[in-house]
C-alpha atoms as a PDB file:
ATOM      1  CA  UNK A   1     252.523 226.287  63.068  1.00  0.00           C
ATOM      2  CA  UNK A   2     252.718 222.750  61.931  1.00  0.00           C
ATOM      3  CA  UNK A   3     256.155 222.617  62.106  1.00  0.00           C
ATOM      4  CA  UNK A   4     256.795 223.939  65.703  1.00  0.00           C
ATOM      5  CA  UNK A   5     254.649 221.565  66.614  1.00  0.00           C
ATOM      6  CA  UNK A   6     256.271 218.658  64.949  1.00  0.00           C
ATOM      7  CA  UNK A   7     259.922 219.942  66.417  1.00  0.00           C
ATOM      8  CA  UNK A   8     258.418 220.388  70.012  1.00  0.00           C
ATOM      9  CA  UNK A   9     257.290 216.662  69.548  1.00  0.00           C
ATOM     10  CA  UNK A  10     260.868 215.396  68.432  1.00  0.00           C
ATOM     11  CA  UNK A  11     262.227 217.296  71.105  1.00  0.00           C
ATOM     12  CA  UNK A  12     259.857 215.759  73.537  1.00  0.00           C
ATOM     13  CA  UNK A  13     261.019 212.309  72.116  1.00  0.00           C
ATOM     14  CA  UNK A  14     264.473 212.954  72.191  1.00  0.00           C
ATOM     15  CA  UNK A  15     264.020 214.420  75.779  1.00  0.00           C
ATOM     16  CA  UNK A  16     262.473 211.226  76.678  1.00  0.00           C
ATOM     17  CA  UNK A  17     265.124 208.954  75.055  1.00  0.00           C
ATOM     18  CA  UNK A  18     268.021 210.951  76.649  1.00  0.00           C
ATOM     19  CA  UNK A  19     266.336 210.306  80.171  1.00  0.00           C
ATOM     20  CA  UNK A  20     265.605 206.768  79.632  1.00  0.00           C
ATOM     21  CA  UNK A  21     268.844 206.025  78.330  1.00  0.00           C
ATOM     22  CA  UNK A  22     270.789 207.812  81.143  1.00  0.00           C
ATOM     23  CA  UNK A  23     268.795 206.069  83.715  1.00  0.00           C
ATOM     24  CA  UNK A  24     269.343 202.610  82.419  1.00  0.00           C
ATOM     25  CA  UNK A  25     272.996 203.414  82.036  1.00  0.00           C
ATOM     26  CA  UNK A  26     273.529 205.371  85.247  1.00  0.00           C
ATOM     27  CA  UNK A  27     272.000 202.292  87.056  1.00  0.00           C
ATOM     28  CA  UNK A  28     274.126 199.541  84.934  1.00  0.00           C
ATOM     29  CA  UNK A  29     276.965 201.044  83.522  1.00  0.00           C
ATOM     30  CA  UNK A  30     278.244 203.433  86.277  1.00  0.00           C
ATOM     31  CA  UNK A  31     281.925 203.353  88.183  1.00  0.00           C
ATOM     32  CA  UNK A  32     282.280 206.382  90.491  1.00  0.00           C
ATOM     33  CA  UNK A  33     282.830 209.590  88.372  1.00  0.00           C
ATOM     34  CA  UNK A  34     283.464 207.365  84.928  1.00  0.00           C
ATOM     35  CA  UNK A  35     279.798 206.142  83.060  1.00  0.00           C
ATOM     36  CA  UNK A  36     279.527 204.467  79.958  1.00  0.00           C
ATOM     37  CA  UNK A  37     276.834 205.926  78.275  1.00  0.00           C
ATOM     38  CA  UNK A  38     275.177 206.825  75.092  1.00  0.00           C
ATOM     39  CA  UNK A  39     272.669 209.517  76.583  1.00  0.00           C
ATOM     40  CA  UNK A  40     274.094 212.375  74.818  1.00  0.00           C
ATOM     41  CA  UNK A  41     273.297 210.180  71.568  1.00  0.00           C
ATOM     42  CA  UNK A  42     269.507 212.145  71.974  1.00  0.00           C
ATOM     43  CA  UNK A  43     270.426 215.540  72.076  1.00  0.00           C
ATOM     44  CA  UNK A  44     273.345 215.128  69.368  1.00  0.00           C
ATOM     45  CA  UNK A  45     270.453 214.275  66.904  1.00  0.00           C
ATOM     46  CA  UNK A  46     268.078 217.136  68.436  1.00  0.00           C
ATOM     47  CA  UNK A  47     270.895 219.697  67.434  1.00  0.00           C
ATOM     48  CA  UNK A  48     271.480 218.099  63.798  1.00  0.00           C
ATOM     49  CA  UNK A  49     267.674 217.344  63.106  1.00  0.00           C
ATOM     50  CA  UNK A  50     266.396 220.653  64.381  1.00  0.00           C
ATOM     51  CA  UNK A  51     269.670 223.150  65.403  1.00  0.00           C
ATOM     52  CA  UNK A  52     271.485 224.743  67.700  1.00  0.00           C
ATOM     53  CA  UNK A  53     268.370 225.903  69.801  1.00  0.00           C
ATOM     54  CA  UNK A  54     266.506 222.780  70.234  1.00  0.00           C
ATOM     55  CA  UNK A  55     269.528 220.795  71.030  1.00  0.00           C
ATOM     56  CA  UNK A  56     270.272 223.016  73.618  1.00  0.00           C
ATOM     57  CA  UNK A  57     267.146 222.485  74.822  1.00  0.00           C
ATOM     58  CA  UNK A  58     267.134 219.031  74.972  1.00  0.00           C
ATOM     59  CA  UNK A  59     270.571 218.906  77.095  1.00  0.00           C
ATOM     60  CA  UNK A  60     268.688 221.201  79.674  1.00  0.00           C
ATOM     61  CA  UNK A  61     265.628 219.531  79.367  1.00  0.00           C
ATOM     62  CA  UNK A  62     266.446 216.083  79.934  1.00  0.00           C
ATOM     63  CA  UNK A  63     269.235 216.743  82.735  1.00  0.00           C
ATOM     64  CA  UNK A  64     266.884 218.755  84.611  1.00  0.00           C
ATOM     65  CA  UNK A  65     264.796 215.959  84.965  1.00  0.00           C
ATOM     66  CA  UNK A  66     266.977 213.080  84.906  1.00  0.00           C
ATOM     67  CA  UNK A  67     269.329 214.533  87.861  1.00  0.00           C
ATOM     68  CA  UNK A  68     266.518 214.298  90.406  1.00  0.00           C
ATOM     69  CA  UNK A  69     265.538 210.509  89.209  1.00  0.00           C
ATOM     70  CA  UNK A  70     268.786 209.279  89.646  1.00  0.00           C
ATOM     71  CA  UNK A  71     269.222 211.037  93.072  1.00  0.00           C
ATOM     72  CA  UNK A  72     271.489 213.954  92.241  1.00  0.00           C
ATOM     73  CA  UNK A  73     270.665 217.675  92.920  1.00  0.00           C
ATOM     74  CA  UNK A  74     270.743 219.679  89.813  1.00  0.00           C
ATOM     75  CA  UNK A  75     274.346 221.420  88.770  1.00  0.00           C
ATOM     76  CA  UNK A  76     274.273 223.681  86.552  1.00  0.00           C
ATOM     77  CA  UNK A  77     277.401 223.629  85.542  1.00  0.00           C
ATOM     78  CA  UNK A  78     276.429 219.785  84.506  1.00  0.00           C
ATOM     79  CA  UNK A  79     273.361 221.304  82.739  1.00  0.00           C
ATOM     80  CA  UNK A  80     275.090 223.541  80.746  1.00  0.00           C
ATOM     81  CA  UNK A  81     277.952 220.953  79.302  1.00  0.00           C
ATOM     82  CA  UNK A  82     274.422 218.679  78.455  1.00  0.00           C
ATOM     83  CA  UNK A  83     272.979 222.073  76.598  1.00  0.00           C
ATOM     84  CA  UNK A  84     276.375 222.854  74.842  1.00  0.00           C
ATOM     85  CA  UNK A  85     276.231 219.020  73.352  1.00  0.00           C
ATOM     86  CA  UNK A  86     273.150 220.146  71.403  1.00  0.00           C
ATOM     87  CA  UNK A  87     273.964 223.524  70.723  1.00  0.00           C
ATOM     88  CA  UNK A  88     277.464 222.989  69.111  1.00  0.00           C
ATOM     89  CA  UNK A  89     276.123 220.451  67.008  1.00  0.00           C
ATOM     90  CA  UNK A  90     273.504 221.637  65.812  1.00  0.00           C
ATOM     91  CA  UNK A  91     275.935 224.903  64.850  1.00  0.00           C
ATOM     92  CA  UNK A  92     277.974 222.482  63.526  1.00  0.00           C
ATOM     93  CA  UNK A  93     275.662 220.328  61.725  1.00  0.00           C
ATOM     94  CA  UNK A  94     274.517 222.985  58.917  1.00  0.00           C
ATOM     95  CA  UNK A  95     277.667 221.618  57.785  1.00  0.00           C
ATOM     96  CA  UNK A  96     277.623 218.261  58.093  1.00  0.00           C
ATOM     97  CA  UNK A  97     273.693 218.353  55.881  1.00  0.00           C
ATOM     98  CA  UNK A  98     275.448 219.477  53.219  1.00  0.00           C
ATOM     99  CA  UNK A  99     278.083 217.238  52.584  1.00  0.00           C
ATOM    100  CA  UNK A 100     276.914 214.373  54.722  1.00  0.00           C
ATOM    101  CA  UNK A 101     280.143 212.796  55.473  1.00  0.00           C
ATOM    102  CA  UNK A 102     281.193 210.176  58.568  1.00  0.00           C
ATOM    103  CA  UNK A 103     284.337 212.308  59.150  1.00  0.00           C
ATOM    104  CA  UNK A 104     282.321 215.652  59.154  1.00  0.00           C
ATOM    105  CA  UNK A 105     279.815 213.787  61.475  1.00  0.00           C
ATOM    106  CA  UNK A 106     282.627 212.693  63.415  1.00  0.00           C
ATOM    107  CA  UNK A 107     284.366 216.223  63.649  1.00  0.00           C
ATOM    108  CA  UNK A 108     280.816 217.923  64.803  1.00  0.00           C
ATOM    109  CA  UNK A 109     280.073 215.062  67.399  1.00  0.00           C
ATOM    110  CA  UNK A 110     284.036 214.967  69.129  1.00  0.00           C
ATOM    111  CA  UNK A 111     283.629 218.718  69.059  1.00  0.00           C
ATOM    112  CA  UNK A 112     280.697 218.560  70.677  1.00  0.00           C
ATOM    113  CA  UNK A 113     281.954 216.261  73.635  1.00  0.00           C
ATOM    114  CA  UNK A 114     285.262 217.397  73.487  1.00  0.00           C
ATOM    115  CA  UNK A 115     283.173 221.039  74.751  1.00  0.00           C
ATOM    116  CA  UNK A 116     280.343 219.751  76.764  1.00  0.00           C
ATOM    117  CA  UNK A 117     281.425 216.253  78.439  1.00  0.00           C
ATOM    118  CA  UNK A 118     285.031 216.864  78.742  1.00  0.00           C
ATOM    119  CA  UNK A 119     285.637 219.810  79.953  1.00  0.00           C
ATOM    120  CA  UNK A 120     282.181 221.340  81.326  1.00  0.00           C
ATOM    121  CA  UNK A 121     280.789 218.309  82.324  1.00  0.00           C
ATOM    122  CA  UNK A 122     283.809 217.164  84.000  1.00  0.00           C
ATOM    123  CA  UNK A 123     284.053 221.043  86.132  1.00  0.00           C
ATOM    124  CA  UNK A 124     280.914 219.977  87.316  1.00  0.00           C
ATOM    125  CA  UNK A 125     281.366 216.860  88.597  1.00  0.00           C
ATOM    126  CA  UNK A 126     284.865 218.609  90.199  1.00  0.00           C
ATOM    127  CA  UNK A 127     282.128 220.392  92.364  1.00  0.00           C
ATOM    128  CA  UNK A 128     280.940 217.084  93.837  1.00  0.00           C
ATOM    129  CA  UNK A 129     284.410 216.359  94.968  1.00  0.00           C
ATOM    130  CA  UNK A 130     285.305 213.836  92.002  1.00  0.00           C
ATOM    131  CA  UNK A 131     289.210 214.134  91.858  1.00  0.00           C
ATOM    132  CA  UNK A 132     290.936 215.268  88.678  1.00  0.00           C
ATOM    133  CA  UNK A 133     292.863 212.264  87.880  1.00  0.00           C
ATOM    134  CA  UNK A 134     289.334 210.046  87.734  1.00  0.00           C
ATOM    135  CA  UNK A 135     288.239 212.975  86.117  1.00  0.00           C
ATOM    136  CA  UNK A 136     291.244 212.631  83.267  1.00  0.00           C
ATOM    137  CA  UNK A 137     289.744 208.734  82.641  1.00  0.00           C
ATOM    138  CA  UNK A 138     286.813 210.833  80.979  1.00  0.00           C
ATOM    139  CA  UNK A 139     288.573 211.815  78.042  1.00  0.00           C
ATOM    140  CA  UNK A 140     289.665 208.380  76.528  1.00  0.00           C
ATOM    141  CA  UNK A 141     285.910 207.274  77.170  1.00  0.00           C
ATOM    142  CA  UNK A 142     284.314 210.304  75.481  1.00  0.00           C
ATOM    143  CA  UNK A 143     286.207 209.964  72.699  1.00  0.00           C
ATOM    144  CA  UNK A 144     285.471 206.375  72.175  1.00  0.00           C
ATOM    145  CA  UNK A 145     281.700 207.420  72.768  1.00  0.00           C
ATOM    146  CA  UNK A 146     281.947 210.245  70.767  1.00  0.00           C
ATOM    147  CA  UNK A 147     283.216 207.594  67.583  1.00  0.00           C
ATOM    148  CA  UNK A 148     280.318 205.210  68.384  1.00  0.00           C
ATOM    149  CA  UNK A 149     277.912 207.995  68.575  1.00  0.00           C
ATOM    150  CA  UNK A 150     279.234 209.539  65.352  1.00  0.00           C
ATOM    151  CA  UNK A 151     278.714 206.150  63.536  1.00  0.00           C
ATOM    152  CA  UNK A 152     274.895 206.022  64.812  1.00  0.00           C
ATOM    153  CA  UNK A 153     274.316 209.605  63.698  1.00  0.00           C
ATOM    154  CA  UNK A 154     276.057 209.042  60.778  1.00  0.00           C
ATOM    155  CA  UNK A 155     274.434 205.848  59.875  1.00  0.00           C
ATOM    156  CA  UNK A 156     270.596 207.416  60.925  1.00  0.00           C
ATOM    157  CA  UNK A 157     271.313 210.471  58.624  1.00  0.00           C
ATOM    158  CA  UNK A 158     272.084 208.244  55.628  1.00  0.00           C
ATOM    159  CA  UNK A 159     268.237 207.320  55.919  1.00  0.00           C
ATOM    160  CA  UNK A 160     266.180 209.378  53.481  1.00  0.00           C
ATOM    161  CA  UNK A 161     263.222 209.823  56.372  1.00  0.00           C
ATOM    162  CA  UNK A 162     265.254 210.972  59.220  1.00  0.00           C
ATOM    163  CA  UNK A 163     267.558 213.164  56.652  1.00  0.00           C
ATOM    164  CA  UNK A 164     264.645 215.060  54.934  1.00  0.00           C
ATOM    165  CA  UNK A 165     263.645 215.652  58.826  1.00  0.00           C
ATOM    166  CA  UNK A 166     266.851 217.460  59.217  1.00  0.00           C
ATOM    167  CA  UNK A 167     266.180 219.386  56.730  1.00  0.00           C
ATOM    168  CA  UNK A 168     262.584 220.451  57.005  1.00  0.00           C
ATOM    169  CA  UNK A 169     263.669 220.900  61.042  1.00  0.00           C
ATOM    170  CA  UNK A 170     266.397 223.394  60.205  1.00  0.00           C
ATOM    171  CA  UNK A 171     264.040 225.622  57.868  1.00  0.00           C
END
């Protein structure tokens, strides 16, 4: 029971960071369908400290409630590319524990973009009338995104705390 209750916190937390973050980025950092931002940063680490569940759960949880503060309906289709961030790396993350490796992190976190920000993401935004070739300016950024983000994760899990959190989240 203990530990339910200590993921359901993290998640909380990372819920909360992934909101905050998006807000302050949406706000600053935002040039028609093409934002700089390191919101996904969150639910990456949900999916690697806790798997594939909770990460998905984070992506839902923290675009269904940061879509409405920033003025936007809710998409689903946006919703699920924020879920599939989590889940695919925490799938991919069992992985990345065991070996603990930038390039491993790096492969699990480009993956993860490459899947949810990309390509499902970027459907959704189609359906608010974003045309394809600002749409195709998406790709260079996530994957420059997806290297910084790597680096934090990477750099977070070398720290004995947060690493035998991963672990004791994934049991």
């Amino acid at each position: 029971m203990k530990t339910n209750i200590k993921k359901l916190a993290i998640s909380a937390l990372m819920t909360a960071l992934c909101i905050v973050i998006g807000l302050v980025c949406k706000r600053f950092l935002t040039f028609g369908a093409i934002r700089v931002t390191f919101e996904n940063l969150p639910i990456l680490l949900a999916g690697y400290l806790l798997g594939p569940i909770y990460g998905g759960a984070v992506g839902i949880a923290a675009d269904l409630v940061s879509a409405p503060l920033s003025g936007f309906g809710i998409n689903p289709v946006i919703t699920l590319g924020a879920a599939s961030v989590g889940v695919i790396a925490g799938l991919l993350s069992g992985y990345i524990m065991k070996t603990n490796g930038f390039l491993h992190t790096l492969t699990a976190t480009l993956a993860s973009h490459a899947v949810g920000s990309m390509i499902i993401k970027s459907l959704g935004l189609l359906m608010y009338g974003y045309a394809w070739q600002m749409l195709a300016l998406r790709i260079p950024l996530y994957f420059v995104i997806g290297i910084a983000e790597a680096y934090a994760v990477y750099i977070l899990l070398k720290n004995k705390r947060i690493l035998d959190l991963a672990k004791e989240g994934r049991k």
